[in-house]
N, C-alpha and C. Protein backbone atom coordinates (compact mmCIF):
# COMPACT_ATOMS: atom_id res chain seq x y z
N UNK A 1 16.29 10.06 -55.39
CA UNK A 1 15.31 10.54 -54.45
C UNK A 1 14.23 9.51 -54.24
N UNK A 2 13.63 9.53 -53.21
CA UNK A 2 12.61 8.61 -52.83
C UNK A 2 11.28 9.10 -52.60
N UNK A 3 10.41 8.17 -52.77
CA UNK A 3 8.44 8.28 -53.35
C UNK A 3 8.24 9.26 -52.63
N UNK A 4 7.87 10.36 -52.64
CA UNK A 4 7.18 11.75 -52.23
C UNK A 4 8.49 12.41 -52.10
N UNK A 5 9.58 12.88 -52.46
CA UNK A 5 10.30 12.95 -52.36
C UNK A 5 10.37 15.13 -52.76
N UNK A 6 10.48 15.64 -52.06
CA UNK A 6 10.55 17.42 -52.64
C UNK A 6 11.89 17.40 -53.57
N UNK A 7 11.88 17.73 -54.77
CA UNK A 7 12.89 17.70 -55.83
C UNK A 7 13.81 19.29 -55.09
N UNK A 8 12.82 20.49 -55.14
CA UNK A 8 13.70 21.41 -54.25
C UNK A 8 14.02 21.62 -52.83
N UNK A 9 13.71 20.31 -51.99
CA UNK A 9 13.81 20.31 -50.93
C UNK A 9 15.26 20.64 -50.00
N UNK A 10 16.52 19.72 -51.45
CA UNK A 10 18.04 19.96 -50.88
C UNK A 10 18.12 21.08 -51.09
N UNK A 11 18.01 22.16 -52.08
CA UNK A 11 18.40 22.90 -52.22
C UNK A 11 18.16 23.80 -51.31
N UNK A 12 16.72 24.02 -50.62
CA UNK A 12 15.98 24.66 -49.55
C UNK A 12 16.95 24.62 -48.28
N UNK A 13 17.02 23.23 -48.16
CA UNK A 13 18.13 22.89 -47.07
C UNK A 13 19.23 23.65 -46.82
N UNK A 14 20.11 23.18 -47.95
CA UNK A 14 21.41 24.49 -48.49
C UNK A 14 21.33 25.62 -48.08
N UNK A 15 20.21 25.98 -48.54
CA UNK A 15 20.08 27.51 -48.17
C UNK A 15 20.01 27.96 -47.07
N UNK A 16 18.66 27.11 -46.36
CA UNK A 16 19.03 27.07 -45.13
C UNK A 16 19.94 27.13 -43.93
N UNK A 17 20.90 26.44 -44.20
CA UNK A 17 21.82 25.86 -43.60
C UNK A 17 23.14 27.11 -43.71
N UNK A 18 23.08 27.43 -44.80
CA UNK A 18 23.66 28.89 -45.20
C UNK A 18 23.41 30.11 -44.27
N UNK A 19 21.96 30.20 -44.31
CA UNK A 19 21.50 31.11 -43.59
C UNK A 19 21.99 31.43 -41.89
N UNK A 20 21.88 29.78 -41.50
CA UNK A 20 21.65 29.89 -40.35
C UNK A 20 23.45 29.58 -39.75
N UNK A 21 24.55 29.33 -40.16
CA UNK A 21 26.28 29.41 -40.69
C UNK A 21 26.44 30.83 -40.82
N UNK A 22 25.35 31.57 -41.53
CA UNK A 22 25.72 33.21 -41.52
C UNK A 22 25.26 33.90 -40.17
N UNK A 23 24.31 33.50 -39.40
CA UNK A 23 24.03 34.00 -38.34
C UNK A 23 24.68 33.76 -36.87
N UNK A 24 25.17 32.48 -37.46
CA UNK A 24 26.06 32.06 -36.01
C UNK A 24 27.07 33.00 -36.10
N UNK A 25 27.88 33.04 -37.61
CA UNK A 25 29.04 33.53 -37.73
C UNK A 25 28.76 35.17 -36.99
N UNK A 26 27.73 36.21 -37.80
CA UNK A 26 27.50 36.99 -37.36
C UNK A 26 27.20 37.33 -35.78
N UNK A 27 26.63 36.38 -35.47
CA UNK A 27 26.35 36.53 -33.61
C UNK A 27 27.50 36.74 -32.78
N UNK A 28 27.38 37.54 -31.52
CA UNK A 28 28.95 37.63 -30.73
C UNK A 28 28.63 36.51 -30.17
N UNK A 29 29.31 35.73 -29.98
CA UNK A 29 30.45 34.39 -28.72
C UNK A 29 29.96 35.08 -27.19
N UNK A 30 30.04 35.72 -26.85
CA UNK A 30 30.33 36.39 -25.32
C UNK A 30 28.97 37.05 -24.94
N UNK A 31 27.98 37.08 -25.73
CA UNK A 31 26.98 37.22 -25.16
C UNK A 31 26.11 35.90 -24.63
N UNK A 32 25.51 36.49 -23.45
CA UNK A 32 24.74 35.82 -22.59
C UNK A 32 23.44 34.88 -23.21
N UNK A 33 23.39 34.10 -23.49
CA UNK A 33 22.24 33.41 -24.25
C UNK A 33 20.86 33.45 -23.38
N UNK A 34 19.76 33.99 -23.96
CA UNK A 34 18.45 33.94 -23.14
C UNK A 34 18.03 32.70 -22.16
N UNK A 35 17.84 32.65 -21.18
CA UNK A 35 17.36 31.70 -20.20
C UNK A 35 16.49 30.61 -21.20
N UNK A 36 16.24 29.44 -21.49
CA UNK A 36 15.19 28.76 -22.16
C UNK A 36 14.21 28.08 -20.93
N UNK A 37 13.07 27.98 -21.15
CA UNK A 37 11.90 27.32 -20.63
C UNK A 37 11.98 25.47 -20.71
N UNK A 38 13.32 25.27 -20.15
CA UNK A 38 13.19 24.13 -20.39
C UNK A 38 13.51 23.14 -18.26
N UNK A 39 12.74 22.27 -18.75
CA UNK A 39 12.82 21.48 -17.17
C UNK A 39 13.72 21.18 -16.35
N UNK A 40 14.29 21.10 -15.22
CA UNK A 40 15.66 20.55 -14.61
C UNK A 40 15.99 19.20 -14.81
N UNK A 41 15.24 18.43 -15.62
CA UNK A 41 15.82 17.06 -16.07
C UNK A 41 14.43 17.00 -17.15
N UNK A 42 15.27 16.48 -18.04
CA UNK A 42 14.50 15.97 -19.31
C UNK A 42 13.66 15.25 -19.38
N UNK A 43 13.88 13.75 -18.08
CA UNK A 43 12.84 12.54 -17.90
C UNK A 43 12.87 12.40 -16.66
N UNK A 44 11.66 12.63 -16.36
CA UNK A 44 11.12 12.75 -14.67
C UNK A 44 11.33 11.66 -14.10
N UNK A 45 11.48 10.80 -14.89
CA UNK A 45 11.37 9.30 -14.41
C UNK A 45 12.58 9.14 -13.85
N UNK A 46 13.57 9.78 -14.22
CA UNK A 46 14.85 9.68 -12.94
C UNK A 46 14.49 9.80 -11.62
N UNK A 47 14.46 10.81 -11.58
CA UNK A 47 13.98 11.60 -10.16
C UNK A 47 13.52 10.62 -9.31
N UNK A 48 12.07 9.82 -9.86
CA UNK A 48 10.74 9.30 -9.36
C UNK A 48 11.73 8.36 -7.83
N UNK A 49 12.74 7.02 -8.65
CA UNK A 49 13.64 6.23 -7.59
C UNK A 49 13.27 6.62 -6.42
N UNK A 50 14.48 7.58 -6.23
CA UNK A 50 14.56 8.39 -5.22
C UNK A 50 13.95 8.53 -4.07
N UNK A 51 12.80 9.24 -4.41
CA UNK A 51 11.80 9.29 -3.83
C UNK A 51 10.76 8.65 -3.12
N UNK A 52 10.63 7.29 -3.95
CA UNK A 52 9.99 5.89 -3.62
C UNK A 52 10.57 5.44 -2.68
N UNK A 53 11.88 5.49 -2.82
CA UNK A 53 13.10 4.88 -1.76
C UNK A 53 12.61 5.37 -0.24
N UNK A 54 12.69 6.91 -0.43
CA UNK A 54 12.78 7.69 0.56
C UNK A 54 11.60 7.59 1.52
N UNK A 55 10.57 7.90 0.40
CA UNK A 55 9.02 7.33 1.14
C UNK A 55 8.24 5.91 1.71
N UNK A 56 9.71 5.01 1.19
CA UNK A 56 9.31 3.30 1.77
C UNK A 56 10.04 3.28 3.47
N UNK A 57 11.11 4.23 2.93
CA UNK A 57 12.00 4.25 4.47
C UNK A 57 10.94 5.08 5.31
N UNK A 58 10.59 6.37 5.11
CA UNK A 58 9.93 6.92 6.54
C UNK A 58 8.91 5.76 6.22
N UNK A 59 7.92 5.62 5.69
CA UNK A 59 6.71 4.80 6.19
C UNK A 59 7.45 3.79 6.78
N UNK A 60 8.22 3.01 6.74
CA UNK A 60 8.83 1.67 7.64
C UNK A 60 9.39 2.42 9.18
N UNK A 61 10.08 3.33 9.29
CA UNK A 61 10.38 3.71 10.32
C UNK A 61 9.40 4.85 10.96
N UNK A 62 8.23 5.01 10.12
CA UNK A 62 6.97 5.56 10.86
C UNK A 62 6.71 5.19 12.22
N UNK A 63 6.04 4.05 12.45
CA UNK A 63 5.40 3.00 13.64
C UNK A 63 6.77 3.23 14.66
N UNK A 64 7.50 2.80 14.60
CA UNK A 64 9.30 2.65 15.07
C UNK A 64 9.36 4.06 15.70
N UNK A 65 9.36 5.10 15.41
CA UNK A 65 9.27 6.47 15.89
C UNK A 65 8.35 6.95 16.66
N UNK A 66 6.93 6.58 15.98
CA UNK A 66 6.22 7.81 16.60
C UNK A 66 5.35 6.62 17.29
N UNK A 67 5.83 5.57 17.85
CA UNK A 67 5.18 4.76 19.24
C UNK A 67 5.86 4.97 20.43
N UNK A 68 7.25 5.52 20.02
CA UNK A 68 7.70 5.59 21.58
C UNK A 68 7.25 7.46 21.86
N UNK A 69 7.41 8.45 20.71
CA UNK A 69 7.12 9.30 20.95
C UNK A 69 6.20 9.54 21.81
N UNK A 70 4.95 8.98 20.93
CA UNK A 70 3.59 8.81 21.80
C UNK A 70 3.50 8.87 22.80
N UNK A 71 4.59 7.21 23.95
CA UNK A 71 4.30 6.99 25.16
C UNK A 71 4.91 8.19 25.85
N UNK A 72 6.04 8.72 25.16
CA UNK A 72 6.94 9.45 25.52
C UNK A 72 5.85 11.09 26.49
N UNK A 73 4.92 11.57 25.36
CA UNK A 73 4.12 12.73 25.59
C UNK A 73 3.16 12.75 26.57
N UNK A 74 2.51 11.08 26.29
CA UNK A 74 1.70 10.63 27.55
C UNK A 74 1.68 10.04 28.77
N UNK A 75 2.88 9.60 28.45
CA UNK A 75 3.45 9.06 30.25
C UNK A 75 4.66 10.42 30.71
N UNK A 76 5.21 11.17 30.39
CA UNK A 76 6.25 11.93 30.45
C UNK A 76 5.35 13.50 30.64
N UNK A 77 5.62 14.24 29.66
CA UNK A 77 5.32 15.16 29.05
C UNK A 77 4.25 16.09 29.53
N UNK A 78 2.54 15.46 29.25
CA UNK A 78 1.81 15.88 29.50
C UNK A 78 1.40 15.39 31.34
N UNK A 79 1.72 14.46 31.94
CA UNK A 79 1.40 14.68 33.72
C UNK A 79 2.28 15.65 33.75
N UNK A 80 3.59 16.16 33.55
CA UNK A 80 4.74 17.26 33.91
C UNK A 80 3.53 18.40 33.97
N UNK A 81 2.88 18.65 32.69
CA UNK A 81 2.86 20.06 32.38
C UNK A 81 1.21 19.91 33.40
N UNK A 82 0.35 18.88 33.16
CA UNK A 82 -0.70 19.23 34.06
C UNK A 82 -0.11 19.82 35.69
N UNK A 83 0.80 19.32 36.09
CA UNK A 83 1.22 19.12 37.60
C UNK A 83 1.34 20.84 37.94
N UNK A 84 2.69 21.18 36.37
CA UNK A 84 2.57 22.64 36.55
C UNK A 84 1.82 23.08 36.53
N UNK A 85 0.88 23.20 35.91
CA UNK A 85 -0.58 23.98 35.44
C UNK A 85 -1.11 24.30 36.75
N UNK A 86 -1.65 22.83 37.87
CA UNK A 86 -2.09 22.72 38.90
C UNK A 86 -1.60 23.50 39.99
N UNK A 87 -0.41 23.39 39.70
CA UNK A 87 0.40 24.11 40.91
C UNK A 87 0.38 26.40 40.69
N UNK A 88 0.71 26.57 39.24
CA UNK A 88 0.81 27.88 38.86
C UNK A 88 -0.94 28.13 39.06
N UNK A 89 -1.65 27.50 38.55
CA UNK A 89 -3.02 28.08 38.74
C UNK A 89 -3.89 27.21 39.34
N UNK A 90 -4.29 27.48 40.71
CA UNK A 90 -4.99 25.97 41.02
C UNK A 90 -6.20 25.88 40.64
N UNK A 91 -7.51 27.16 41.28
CA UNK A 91 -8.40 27.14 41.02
C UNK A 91 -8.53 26.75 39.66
N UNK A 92 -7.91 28.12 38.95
CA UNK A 92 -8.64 28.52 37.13
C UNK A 92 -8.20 27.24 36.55
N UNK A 93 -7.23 26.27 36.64
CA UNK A 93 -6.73 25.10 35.70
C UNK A 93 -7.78 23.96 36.26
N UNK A 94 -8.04 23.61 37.60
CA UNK A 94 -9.26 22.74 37.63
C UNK A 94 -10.15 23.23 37.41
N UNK A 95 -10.54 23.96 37.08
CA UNK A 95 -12.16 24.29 36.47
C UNK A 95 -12.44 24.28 35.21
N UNK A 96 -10.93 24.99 34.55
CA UNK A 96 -10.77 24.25 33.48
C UNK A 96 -10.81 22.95 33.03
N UNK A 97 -10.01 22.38 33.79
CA UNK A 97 -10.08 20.99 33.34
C UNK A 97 -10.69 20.02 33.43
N UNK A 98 -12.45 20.60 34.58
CA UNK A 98 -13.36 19.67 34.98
C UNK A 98 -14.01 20.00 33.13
N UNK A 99 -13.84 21.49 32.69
CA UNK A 99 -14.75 21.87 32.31
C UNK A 99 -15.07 21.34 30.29
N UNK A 100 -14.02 20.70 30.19
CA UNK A 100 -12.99 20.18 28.79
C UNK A 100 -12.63 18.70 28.88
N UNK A 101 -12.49 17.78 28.05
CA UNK A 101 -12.48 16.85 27.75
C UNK A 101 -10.56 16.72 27.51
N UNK A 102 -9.83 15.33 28.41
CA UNK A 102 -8.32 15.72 27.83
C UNK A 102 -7.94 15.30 26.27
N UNK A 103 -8.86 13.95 25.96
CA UNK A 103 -8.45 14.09 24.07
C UNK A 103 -9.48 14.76 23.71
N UNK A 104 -9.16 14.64 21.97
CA UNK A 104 -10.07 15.42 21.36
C UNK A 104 -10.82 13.84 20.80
């Protein structure tokens, strides 16, 4: 045995080990084991990759997307829908629209 060593420590063990050989044995096989409180991966640090990856790609194809969108809403989009507006309501939409600012 070695320096601090518990002289009845194996034997504790033994017993132990006994104990817990009698309880397996005793336990049924076919029952459902309780759900445990444990994480969907052990080391988060897997995961993290992934993610970095994912978030370098949209930010790079950010600018790339949402510049043509942009022109897309403001040259396209929004004269369409003023034109309608003008036309379905003439008065109430110019008075509105003297009366409001078009960005914010």
């Amino acid at each position: 045995m070695g320096y601090g060593a518990d002289p009845g420590a194996s034997s504790s063990r033994v017993e132990l080990k006994r104990e817990l050989e009698a309880d397996m044995a005793s336990e049924d096989r076919n029952e459902k084991a309780e759900p445990a409180m444990v994480p969907p991966v052990a080391n988060p640090g897997i995961i993290r990759p992934p993610f970095v990856y994912l978030s370098a790609i949209v930010s790079l194809w950010l600018p790339v997307t949402l510049v043509p969108a942009e022109a897309l809403m403001s040259l396209v989009v929004i004269p369409r829908e003023e034109r309608y507006l003008e036309r379905r309501f003439p008065s109430e939409y110019l008075a509105y629209k003297a009366s409001v600012r078009r960005w914010l």
